[in-house]
C-alpha atoms as a PDB file:
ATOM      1  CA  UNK A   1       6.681-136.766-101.714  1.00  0.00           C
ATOM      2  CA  UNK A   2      10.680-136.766-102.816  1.00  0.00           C
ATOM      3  CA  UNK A   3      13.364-138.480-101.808  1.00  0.00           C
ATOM      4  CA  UNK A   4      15.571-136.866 -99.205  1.00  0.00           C
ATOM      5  CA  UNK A   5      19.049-136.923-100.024  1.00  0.00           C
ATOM      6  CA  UNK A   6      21.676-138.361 -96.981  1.00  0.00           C
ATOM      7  CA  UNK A   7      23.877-135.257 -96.240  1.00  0.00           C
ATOM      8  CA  UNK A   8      25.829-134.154 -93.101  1.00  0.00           C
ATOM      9  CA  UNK A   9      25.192-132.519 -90.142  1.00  0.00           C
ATOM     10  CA  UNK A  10      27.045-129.535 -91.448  1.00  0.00           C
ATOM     11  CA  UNK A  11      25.251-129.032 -94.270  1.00  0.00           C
ATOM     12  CA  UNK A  12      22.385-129.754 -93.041  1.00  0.00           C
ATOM     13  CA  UNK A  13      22.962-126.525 -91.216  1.00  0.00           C
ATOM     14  CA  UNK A  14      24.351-124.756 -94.113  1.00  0.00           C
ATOM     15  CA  UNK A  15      20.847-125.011 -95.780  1.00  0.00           C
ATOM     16  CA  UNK A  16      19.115-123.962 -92.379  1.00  0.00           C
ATOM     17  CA  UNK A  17      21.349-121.077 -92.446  1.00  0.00           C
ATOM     18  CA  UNK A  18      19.751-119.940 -96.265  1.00  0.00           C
ATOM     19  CA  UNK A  19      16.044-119.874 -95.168  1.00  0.00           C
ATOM     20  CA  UNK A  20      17.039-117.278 -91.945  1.00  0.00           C
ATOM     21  CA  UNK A  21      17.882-119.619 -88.551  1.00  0.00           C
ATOM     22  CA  UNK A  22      20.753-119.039 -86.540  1.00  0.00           C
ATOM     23  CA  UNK A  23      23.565-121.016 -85.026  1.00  0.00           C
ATOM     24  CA  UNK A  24      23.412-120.272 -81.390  1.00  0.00           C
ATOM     25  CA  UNK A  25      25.341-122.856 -79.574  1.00  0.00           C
ATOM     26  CA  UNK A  26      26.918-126.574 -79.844  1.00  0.00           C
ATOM     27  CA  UNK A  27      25.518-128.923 -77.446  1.00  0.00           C
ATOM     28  CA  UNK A  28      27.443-132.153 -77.922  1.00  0.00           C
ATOM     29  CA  UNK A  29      27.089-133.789 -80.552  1.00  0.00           C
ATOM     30  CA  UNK A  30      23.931-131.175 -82.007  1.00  0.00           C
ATOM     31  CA  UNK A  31      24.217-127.720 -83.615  1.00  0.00           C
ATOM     32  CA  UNK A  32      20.748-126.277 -81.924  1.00  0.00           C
ATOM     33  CA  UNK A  33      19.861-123.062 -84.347  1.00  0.00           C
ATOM     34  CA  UNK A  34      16.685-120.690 -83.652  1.00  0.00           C
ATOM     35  CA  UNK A  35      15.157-118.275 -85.974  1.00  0.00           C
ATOM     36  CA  UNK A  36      13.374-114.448 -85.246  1.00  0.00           C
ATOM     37  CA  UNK A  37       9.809-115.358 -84.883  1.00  0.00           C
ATOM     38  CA  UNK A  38       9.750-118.682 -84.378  1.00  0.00           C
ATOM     39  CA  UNK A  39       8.781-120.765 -81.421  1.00  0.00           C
ATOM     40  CA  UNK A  40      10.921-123.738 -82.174  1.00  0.00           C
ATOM     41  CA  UNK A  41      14.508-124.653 -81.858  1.00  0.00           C
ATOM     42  CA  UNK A  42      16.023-127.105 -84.419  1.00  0.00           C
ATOM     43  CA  UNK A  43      18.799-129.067 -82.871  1.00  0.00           C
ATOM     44  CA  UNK A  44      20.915-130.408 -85.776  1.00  0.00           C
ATOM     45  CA  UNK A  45      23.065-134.130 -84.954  1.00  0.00           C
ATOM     46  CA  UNK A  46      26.119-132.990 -85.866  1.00  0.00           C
ATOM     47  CA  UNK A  47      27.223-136.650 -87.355  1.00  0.00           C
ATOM     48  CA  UNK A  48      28.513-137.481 -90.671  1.00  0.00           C
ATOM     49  CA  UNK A  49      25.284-138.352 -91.734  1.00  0.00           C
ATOM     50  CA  UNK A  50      21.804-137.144 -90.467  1.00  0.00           C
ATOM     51  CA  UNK A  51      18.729-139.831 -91.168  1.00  0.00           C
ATOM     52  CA  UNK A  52      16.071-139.259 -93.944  1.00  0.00           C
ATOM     53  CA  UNK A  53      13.133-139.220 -90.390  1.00  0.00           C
ATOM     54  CA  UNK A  54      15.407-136.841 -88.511  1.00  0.00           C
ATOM     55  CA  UNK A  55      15.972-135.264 -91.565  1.00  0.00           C
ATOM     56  CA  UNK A  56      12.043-135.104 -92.478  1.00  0.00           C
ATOM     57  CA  UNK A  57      11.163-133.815 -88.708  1.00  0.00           C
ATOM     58  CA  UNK A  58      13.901-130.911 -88.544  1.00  0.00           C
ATOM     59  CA  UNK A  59      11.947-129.671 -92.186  1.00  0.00           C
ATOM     60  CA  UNK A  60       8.605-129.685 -90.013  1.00  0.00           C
ATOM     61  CA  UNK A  61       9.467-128.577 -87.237  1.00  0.00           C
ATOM     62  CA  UNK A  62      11.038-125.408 -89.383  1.00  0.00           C
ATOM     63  CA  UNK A  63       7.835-125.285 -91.311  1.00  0.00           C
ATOM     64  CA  UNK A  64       8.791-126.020 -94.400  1.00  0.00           C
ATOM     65  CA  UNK A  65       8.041-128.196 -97.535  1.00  0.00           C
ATOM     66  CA  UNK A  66      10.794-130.593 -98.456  1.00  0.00           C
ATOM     67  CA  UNK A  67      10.926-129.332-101.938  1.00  0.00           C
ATOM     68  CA  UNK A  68      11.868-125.711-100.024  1.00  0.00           C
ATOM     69  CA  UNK A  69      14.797-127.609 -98.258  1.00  0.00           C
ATOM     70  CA  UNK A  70      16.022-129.609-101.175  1.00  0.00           C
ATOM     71  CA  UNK A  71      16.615-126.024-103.484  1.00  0.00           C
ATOM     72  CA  UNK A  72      18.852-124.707-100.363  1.00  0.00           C
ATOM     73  CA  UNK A  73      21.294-127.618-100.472  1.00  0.00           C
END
């Protein structure tokens, strides 16, 4: 399984934003974005830097591999 690198919040939700979800509203301190189709909600910690397990859950819960993720950053 790779590494996951540390980015941002931001571009965390820059590379969301590449495989099709959608910003729909700040709620504090998280960027929550939904996609057409899709059950889940991702809500994105909108901190300098986002940890490798929150990191590795937001990729599930989007169902998607890691490797997927990685080529959008």
């Amino acid at each position: 399984m790779p590494l996951l690198p540390v980015i941002s919040g931001r571009k965390t939700v820059r590379a969301f934003e590449n495989l099709g979800w959608q910003v729909t509203r700040p709620r504090g301190s998280h960027i929550i974005m939904v996609k057409d189709g899709e059950m889940a909600t991702l809500s994105i910690p909108d901190h300098k830097e986002v940890a490798r397990g929150t990191l590795r859950s937001l990729i599930r819960t989007a169902g998607i591999t890691v490797d997927e993720f990685c080529e959008q950053i």
